[in-house]
Protein backbone atom coordinates (compact mmCIF):
# COMPACT_ATOMS: atom_id res chain seq x y z
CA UNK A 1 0.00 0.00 0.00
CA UNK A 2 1.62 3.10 -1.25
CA UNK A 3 1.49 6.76 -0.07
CA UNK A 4 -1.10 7.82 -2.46
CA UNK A 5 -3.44 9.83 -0.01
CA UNK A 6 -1.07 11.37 2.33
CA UNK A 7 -2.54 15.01 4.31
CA UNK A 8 0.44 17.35 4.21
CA UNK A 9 -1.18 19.50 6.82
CA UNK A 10 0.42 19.51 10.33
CA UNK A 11 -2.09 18.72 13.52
CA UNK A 12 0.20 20.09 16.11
CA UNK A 13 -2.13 19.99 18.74
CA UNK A 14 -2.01 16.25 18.78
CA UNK A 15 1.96 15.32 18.17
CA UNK A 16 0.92 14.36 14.60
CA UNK A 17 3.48 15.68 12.00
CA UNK A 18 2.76 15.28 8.09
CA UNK A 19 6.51 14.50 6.63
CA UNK A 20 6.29 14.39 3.27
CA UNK A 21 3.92 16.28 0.29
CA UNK A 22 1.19 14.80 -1.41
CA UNK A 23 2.26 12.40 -3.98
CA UNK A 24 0.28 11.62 -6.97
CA UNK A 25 -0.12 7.76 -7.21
CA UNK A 26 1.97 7.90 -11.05
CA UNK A 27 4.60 9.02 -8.35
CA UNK A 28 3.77 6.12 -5.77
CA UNK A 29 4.62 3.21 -8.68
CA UNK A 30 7.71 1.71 -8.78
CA UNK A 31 9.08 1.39 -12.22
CA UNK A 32 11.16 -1.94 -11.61
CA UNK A 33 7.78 -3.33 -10.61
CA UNK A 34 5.96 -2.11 -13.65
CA UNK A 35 8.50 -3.21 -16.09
CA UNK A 36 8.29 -6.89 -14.07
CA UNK A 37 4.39 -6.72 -14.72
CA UNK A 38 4.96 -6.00 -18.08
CA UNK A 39 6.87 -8.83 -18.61
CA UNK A 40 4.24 -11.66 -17.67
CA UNK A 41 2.95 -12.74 -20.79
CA UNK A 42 -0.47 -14.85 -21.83
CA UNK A 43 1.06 -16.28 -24.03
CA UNK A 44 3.42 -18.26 -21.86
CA UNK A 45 0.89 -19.09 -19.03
CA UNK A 46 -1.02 -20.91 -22.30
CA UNK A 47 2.27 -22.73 -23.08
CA UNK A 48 2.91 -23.88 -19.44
CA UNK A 49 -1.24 -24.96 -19.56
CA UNK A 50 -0.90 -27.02 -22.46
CA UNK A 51 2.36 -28.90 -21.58
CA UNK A 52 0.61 -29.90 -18.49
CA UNK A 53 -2.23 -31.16 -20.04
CA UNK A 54 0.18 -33.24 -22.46
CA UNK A 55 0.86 -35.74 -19.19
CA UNK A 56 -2.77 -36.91 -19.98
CA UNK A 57 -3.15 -37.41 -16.26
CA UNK A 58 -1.49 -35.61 -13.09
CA UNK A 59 -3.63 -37.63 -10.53
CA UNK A 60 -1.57 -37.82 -7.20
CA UNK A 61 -1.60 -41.42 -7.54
CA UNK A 62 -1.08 -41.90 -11.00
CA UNK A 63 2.29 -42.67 -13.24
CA UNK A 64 5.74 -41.42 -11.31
CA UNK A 65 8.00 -43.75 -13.81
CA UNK A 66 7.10 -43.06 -16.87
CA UNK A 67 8.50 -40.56 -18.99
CA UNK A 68 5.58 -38.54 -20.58
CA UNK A 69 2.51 -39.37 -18.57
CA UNK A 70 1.28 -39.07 -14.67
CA UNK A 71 2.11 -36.81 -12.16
CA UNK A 72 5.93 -38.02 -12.12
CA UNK A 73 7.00 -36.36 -15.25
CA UNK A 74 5.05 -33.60 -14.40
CA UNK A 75 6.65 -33.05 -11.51
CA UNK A 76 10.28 -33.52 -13.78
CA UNK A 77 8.99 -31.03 -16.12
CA UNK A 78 7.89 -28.20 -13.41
CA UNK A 79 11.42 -29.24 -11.78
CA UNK A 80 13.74 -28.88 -15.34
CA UNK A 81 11.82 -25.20 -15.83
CA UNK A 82 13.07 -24.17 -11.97
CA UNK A 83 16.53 -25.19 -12.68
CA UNK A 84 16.40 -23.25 -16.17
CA UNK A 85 15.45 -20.12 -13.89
CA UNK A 86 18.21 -21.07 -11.50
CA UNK A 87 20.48 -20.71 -13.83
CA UNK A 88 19.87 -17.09 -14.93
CA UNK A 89 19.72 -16.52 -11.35
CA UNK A 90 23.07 -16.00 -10.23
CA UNK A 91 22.64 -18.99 -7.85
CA UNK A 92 19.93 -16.73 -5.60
CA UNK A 93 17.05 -19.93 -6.97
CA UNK A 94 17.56 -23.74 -6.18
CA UNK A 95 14.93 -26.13 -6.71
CA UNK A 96 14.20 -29.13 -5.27
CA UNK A 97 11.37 -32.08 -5.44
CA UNK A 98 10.40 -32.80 -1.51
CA UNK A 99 8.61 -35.92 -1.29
CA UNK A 100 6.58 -37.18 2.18
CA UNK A 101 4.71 -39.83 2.85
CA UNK A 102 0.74 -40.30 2.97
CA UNK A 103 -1.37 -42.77 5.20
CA UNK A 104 -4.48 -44.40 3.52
CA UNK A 105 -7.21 -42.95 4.51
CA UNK A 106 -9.92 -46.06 3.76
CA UNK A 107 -11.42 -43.00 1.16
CA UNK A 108 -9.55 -40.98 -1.31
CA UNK A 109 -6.08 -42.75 -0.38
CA UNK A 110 -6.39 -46.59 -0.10
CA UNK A 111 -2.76 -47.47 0.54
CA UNK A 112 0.09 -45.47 2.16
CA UNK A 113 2.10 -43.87 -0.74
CA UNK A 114 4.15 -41.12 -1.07
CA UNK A 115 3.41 -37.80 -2.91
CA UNK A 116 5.98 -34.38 -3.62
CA UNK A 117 5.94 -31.10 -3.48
CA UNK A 118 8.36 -29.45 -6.62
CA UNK A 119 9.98 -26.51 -5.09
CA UNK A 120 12.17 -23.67 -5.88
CA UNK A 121 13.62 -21.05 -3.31
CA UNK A 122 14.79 -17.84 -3.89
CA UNK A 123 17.14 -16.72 -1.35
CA UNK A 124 16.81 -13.54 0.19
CA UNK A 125 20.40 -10.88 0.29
CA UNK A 126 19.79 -9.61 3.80
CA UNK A 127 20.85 -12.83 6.07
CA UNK A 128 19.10 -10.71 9.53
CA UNK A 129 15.79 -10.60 7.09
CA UNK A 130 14.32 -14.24 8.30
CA UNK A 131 10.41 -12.93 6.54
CA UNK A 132 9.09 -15.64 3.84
CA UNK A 133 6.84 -14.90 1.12
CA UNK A 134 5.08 -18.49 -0.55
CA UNK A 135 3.44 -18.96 -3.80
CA UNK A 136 1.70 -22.32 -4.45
CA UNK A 137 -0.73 -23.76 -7.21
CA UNK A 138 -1.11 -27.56 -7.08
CA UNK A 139 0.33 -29.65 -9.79
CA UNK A 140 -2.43 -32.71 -9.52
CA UNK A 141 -5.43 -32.80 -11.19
CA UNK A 142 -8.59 -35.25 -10.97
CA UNK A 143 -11.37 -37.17 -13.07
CA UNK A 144 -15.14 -37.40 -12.02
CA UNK A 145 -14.01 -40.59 -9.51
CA UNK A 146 -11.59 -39.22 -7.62
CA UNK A 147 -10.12 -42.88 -7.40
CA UNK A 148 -9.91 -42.61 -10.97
CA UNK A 149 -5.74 -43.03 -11.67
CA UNK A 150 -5.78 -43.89 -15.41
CA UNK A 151 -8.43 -41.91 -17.61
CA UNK A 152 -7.34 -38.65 -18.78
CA UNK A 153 -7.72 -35.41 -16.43
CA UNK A 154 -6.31 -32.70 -18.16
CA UNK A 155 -6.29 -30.13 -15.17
CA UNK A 156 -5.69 -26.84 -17.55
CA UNK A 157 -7.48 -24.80 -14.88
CA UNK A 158 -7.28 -26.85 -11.96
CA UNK A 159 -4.70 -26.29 -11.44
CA UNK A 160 -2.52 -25.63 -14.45
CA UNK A 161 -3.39 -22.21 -14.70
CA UNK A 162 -2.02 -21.66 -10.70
CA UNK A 163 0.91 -23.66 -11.65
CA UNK A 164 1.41 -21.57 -14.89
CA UNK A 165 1.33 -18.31 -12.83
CA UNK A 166 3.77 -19.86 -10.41
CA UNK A 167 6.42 -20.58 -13.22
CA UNK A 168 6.14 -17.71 -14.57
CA UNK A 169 6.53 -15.85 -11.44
CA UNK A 170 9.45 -18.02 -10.49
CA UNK A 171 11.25 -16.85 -14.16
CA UNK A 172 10.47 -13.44 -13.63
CA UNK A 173 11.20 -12.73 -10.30
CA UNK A 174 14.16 -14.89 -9.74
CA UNK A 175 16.16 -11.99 -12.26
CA UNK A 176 15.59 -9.64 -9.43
CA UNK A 177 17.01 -9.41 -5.43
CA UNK A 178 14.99 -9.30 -2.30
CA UNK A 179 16.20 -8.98 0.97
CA UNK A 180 13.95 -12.01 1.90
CA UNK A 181 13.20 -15.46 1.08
CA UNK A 182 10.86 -16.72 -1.56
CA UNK A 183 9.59 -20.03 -2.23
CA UNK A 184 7.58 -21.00 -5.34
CA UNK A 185 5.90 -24.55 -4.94
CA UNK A 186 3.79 -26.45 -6.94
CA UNK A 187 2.03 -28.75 -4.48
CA UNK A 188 1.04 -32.49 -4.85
CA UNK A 189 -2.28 -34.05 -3.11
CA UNK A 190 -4.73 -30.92 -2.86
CA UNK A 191 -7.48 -33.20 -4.92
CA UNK A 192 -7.28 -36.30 -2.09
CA UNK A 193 -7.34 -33.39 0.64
CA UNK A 194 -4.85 -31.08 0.81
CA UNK A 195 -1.82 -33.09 1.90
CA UNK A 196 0.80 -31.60 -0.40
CA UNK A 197 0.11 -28.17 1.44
CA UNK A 198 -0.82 -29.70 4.65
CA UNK A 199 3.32 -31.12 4.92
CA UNK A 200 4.47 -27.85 3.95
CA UNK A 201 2.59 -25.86 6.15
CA UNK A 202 3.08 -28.04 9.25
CA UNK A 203 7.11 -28.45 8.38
CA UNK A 204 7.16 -24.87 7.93
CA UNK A 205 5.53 -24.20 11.72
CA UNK A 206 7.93 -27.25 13.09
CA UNK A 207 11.12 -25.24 11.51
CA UNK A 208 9.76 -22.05 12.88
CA UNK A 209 9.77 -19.82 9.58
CA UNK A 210 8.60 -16.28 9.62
CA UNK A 211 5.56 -16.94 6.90
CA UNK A 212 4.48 -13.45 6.58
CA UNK A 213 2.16 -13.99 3.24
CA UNK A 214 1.12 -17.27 1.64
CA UNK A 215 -0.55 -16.88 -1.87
CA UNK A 216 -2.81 -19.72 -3.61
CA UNK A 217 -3.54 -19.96 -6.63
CA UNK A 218 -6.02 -22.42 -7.59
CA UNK A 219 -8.04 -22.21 -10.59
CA UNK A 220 -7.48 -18.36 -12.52
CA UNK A 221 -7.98 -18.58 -16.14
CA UNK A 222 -11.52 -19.06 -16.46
CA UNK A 223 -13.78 -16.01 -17.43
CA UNK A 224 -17.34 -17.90 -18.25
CA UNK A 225 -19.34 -19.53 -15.71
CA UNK A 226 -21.72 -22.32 -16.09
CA UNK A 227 -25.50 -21.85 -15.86
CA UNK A 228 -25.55 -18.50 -15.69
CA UNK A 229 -23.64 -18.08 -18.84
CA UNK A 230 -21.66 -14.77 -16.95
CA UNK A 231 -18.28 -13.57 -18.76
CA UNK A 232 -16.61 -11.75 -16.24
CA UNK A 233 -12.44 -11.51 -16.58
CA UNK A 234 -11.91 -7.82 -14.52
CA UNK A 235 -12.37 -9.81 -11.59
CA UNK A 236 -10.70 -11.88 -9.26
CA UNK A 237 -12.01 -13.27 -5.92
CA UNK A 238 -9.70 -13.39 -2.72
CA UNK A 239 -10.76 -15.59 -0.16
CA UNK A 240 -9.25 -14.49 3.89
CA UNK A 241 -10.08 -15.92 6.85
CA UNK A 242 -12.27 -13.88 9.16
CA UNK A 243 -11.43 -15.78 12.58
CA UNK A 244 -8.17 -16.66 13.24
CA UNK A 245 -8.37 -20.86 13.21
CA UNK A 246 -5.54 -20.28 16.35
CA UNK A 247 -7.55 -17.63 18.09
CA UNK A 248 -6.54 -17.80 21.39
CA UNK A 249 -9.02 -16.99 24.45
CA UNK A 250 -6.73 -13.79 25.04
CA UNK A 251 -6.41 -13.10 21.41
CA UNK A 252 -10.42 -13.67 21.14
CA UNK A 253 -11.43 -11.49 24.36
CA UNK A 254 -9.47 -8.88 22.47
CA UNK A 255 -11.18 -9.56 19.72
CA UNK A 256 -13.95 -8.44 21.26
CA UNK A 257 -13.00 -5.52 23.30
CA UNK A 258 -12.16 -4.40 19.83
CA UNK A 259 -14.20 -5.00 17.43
CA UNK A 260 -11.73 -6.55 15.05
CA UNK A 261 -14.02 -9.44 13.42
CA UNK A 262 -13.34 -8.52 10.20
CA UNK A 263 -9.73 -7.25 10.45
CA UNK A 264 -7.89 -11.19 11.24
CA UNK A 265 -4.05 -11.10 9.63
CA UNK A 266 -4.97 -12.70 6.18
CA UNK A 267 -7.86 -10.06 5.40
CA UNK A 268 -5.21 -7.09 6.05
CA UNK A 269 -3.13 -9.02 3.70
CA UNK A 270 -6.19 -9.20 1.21
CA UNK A 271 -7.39 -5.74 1.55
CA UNK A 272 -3.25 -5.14 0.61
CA UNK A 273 -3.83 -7.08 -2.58
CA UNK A 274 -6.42 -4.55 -3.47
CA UNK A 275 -4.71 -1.94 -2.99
CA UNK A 276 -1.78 -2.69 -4.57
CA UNK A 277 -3.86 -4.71 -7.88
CA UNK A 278 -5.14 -0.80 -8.46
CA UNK A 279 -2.49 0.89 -8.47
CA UNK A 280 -0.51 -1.93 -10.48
CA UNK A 281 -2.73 -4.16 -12.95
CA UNK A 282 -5.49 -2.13 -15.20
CA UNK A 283 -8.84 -3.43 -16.05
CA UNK A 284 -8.58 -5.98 -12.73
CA UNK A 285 -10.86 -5.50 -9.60
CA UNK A 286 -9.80 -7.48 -6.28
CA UNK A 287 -13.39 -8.95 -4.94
CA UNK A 288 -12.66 -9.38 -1.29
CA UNK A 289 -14.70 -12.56 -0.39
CA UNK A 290 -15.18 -12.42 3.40
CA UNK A 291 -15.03 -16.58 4.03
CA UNK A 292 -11.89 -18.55 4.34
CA UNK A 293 -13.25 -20.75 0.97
CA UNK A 294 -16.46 -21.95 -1.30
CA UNK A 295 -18.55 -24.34 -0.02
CA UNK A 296 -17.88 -27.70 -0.15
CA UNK A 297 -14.71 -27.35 -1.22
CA UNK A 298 -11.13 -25.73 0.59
CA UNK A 299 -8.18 -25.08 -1.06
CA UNK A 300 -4.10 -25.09 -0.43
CA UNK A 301 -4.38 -21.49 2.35
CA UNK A 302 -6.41 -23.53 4.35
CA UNK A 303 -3.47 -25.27 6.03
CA UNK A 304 -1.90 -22.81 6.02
CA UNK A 305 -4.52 -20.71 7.47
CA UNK A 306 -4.56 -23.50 10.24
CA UNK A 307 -0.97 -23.59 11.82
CA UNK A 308 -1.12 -19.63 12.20
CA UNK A 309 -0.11 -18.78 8.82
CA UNK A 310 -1.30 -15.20 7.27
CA UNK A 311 -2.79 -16.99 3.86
CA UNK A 312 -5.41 -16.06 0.98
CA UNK A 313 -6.55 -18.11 -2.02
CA UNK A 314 -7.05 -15.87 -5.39
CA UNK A 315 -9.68 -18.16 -7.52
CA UNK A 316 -11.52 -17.26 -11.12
CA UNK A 317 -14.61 -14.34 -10.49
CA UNK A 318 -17.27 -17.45 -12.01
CA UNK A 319 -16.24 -20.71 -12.52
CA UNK A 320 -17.62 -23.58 -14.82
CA UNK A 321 -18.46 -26.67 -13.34
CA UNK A 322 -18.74 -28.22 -16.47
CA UNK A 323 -14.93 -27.64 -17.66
CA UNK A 324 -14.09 -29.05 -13.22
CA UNK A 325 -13.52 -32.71 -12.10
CA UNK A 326 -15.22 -33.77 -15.13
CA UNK A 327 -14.02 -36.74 -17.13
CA UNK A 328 -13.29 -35.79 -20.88
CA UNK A 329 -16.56 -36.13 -23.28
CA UNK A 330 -19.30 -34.66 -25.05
CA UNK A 331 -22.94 -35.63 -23.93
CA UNK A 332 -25.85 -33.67 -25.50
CA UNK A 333 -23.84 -31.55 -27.29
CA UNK A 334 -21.92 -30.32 -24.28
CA UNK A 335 -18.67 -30.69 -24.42
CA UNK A 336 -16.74 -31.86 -20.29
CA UNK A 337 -13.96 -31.93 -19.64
CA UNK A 338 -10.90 -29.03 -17.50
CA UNK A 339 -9.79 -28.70 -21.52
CA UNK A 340 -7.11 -25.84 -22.36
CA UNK A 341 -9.63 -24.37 -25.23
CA UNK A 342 -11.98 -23.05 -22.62
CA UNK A 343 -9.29 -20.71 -20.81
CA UNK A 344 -8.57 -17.07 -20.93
CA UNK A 345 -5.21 -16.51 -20.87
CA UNK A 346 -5.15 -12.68 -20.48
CA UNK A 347 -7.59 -12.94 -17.88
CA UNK A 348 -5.03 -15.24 -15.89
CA UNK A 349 -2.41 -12.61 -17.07
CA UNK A 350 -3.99 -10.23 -14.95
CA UNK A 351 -4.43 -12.27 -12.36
CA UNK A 352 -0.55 -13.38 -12.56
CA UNK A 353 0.62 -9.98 -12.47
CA UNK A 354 -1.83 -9.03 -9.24
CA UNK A 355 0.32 -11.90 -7.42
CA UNK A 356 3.65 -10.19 -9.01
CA UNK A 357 3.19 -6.76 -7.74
CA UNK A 358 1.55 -8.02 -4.02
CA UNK A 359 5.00 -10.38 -3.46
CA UNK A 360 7.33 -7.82 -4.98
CA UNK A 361 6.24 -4.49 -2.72
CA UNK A 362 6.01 -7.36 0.42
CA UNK A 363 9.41 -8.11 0.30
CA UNK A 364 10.69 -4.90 -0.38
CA UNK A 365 8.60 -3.07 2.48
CA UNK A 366 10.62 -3.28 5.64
CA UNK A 367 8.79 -5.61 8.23
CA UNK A 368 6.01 -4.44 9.95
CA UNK A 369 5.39 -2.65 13.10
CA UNK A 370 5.79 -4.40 15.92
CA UNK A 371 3.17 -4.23 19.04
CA UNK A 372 0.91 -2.16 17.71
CA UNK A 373 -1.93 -0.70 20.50
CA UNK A 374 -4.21 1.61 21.18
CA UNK A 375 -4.14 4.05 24.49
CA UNK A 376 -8.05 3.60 25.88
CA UNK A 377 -6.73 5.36 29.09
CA UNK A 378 -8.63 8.60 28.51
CA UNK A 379 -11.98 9.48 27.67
CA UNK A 380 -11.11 11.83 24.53
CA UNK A 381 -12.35 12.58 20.90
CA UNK A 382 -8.30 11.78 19.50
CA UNK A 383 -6.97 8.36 19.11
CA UNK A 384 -3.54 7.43 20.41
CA UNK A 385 -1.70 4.75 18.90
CA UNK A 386 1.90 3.27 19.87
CA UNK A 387 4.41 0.98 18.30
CA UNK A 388 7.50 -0.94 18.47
CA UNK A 389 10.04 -0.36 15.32
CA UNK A 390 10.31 -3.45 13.98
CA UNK A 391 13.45 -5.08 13.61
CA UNK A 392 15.97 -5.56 10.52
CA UNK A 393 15.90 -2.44 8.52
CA UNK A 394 14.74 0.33 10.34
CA UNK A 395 11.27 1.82 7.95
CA UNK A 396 11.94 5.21 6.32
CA UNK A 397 8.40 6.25 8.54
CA UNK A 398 4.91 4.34 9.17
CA UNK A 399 1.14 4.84 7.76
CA UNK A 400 -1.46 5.18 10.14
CA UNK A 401 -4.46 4.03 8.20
CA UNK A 402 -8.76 5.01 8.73
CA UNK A 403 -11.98 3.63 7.92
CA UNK A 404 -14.77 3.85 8.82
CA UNK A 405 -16.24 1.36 11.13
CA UNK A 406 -19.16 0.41 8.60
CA UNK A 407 -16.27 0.49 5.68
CA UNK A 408 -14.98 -2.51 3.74
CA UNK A 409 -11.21 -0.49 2.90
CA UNK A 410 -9.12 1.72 4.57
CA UNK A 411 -10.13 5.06 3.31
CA UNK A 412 -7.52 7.63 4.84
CA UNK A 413 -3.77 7.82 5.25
CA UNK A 414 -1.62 9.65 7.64
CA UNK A 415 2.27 9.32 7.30
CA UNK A 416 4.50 9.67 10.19
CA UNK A 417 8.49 9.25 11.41
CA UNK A 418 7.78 8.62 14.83
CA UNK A 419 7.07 5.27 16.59
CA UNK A 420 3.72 6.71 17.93
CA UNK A 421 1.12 9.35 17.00
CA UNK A 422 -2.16 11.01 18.73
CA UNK A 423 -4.54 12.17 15.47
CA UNK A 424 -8.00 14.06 15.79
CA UNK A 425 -10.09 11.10 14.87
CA UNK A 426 -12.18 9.35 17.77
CA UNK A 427 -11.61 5.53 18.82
CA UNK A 428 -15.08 5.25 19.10
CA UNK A 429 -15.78 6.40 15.45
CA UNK A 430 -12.96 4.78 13.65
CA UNK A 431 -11.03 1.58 13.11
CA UNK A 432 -7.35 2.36 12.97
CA UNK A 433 -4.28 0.04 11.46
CA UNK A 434 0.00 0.61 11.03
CA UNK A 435 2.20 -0.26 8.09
CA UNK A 436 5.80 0.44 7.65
CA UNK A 437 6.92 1.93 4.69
CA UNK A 438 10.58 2.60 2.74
CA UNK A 439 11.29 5.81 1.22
CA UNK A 440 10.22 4.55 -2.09
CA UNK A 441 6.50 3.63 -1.01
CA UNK A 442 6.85 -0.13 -0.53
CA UNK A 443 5.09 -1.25 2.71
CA UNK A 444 4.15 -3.72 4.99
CA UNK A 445 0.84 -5.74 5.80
CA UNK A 446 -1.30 -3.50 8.20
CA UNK A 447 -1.49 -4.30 11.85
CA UNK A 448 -4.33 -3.77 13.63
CA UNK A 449 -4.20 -2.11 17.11
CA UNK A 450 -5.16 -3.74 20.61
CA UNK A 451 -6.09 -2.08 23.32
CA UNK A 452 -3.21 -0.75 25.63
CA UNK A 453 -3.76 0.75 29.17
């Protein structure tokens, strides 16, 4: 979120100073992030789609042997692309396939097995920055029977077209330095229930990484819906928890005292997404979809999501249930099937470069504020807030953002040096958050105030 609506006036009476002039948002963009957007291209997402479907199946528990079909030489394939990055990368990417093993579950998984994750890490250049930043799409696709290892299940949506905007993240980004780590993934298991992300997420917690954003992508290159017939491709839901799954009974009585029911980690990070998609990617509106995930159905965040993770899923505006977990045919004229035809490509171009400009001003921003509260010791019409610089690279100066309480997006934004600030706008009224921000505009997921005495 950039310093697009900064007040330049000075409110003296209540410690708040106004640093810097009003900027015009063409003044806010970063160039080296608008030259990176402009180099995601349709054209290859449709490439990456279409050599996916060419494995005929990537069913969890199909093929791993054989050279052109089943979810092995997928996984080769994604892994060959990751080391063709690595090597333009000055040795900042390494890849890696990470397999773990699976229990039968008497339903979707009938024997133990093992499945794999194909990673690639890009290594951050500040060795005190310890932040991670994770981009997933799963690699396995499905037919109508889920046990269903053999018949073709081309996947070109689910989830070729997240795996597509993975790779071509991964070649794109992997050019560039961050003072932070980055891991691209394409995940294994998310069709038998999530178990590709589920290792990941749990060896992540167990290893004690600093997970500050984890995006999914999981089905973004569709633009028609089924029985509504709706074209819609200048949209793009984003799913965010609303209650933390690790609440706490502290964290939830503050909840409370609060008010903060809509304002959990992972819908800061979304609201960020929007913020960032307008000022970065034209003729694409973030939908901010106020549930963790659809019904009956969950996708590779959720795990995430559930070891204390900040995580969103982006996912197609309408989607086409005809062209998902369909076997291949034609019945009545209607023709099934997740076929590569039926995609838009620009519309996951979009979508692609949304993820591209969120992940590139994250880990640029310095971390975010530490400790952030609000003084409730006073009966008064200002707000006080206070805040602990966080650490690594001390922030050129912070954002205090406003909405109001009724309001869906921050709506005001107040720029200050100082690790604290009292501003003329009522607790009572407002809801208050605090970003850090470099003296180029990149900053840091909001962080909601509690309540300090």
């Amino acid at each position: 979120m950039k310093i697009s609506t900064l007040i330049s006036v000075s409110f003296c009476l209540f410690g708040l100073t106004m640093a810097r002039p009003l900027l015009s948002q063409q003044e806010n963009i970063d160039p080296e992030i608008t030259h990176m957007v402009s180099e995601v291209k349709a054209a290859n997402l449709e490439a990456t789609v279409n050599k996916l479907v060419s494995f005929g199946t990537r069913h969890a528990l199909s093929d791993t042997k054989n050279e052109t079909r089943g979810i092995g030489a997928a996984q080769r394939w994604v892994k060959t692309q990751f080391d063709t990055y690595a090597k333009a990368s000055g040795g900042r990417l390494t890849s890696e396939v990470d397999w773990f093993p699976v229990k039968a579950d008497g339903k979707r998984i009938l024997k133990d097995t093992k499945m794999a994750n194909v990673m690639a890490v890009l290594k951050g250049s500040d060795p005190n920055d310890d932040r991670v930043i994770i981009i997933s799409g799963h690699l396995d696709s499905r037919a109508t029977d889920i046990l269903d290892t053999r018949s073709d299940a081309p996947g070109a949506d689910d989830d070729g077209s997240g795996v597509a905007a993975v790779l071509e993240l991964a070649r794109i980004m992997s050019k560039h330095t961050f003072p932070c780590k980055i891991i691209f993934v394409a995940v294994s298991g998310e069709e038998e229930g999530l178990y590709g992300s589920s290792y990941l997420a749990d060896s992540a917690k167990a290893a004690g990484w600093h997970v500050i954003a984890m995006l999914n992508d999981d089905m973004i290159a569709n633009s028609q819906s089924s029985g509504t017939s709706l074209r819609e491709n200048t949209k793009v839901r984003v799913f965010s928890e609303t209650i933390p799954y690790v609440e706490t009974p502290e964290e939830a009585r503050m909840r409370r005292a609060t008010s903060r029911d809509n304002d959990s980690p992972s819908r800061e990070l979304a609201r960020y997404i929007k913020t960032i998609t307008d000022e970065y990617v034209p003729n694409l509106n973030v939908d901010l979809v106020y549930r963790i995930d659809r019904f009956l159905r969950g996708g590779d965040q959720i795990p995430f999501s559930q070891d204390g993770f900040t995580a969103v899923r982006f996912c197609e505006m309408d989607e086409n249930f005809d062209h998902q977990h369909q076997n291949v045919r034609t019945e009545n004229g209607v023709e099934y099937g997740d076929l590569p035809q039926f995609l838009d490509y620009e519309y996951a171009r979009k979508i692609t470069c949304s993820n591209l400009a969120t992940m590139c001003n994250l880990a640029w921003a310095p971390s975010a504020p530490e400790h952030v509260g609000i003084e409730v010791t006073a009966l008064t019409n200002s707000s006080t807030l206070v805040w602990q610089v966080p650490k690594g690279r001390k922030p050129f100066g912070y954002q205090i953002l406003i909405r109001d309480t009724s309001a869906p997006q921050w709506q005001k934004t107040l720029f200050v040096k100082t690790a604290s600030a009292t501003i003329p706008y009522s607790k009572d009224n407002y809801f208050f958050a605090v970003q850090s921000v470099d003296s180029l505009g990149h900053s840091s997921i909001p962080v909601f105030p509690v309540v300090v005495r």
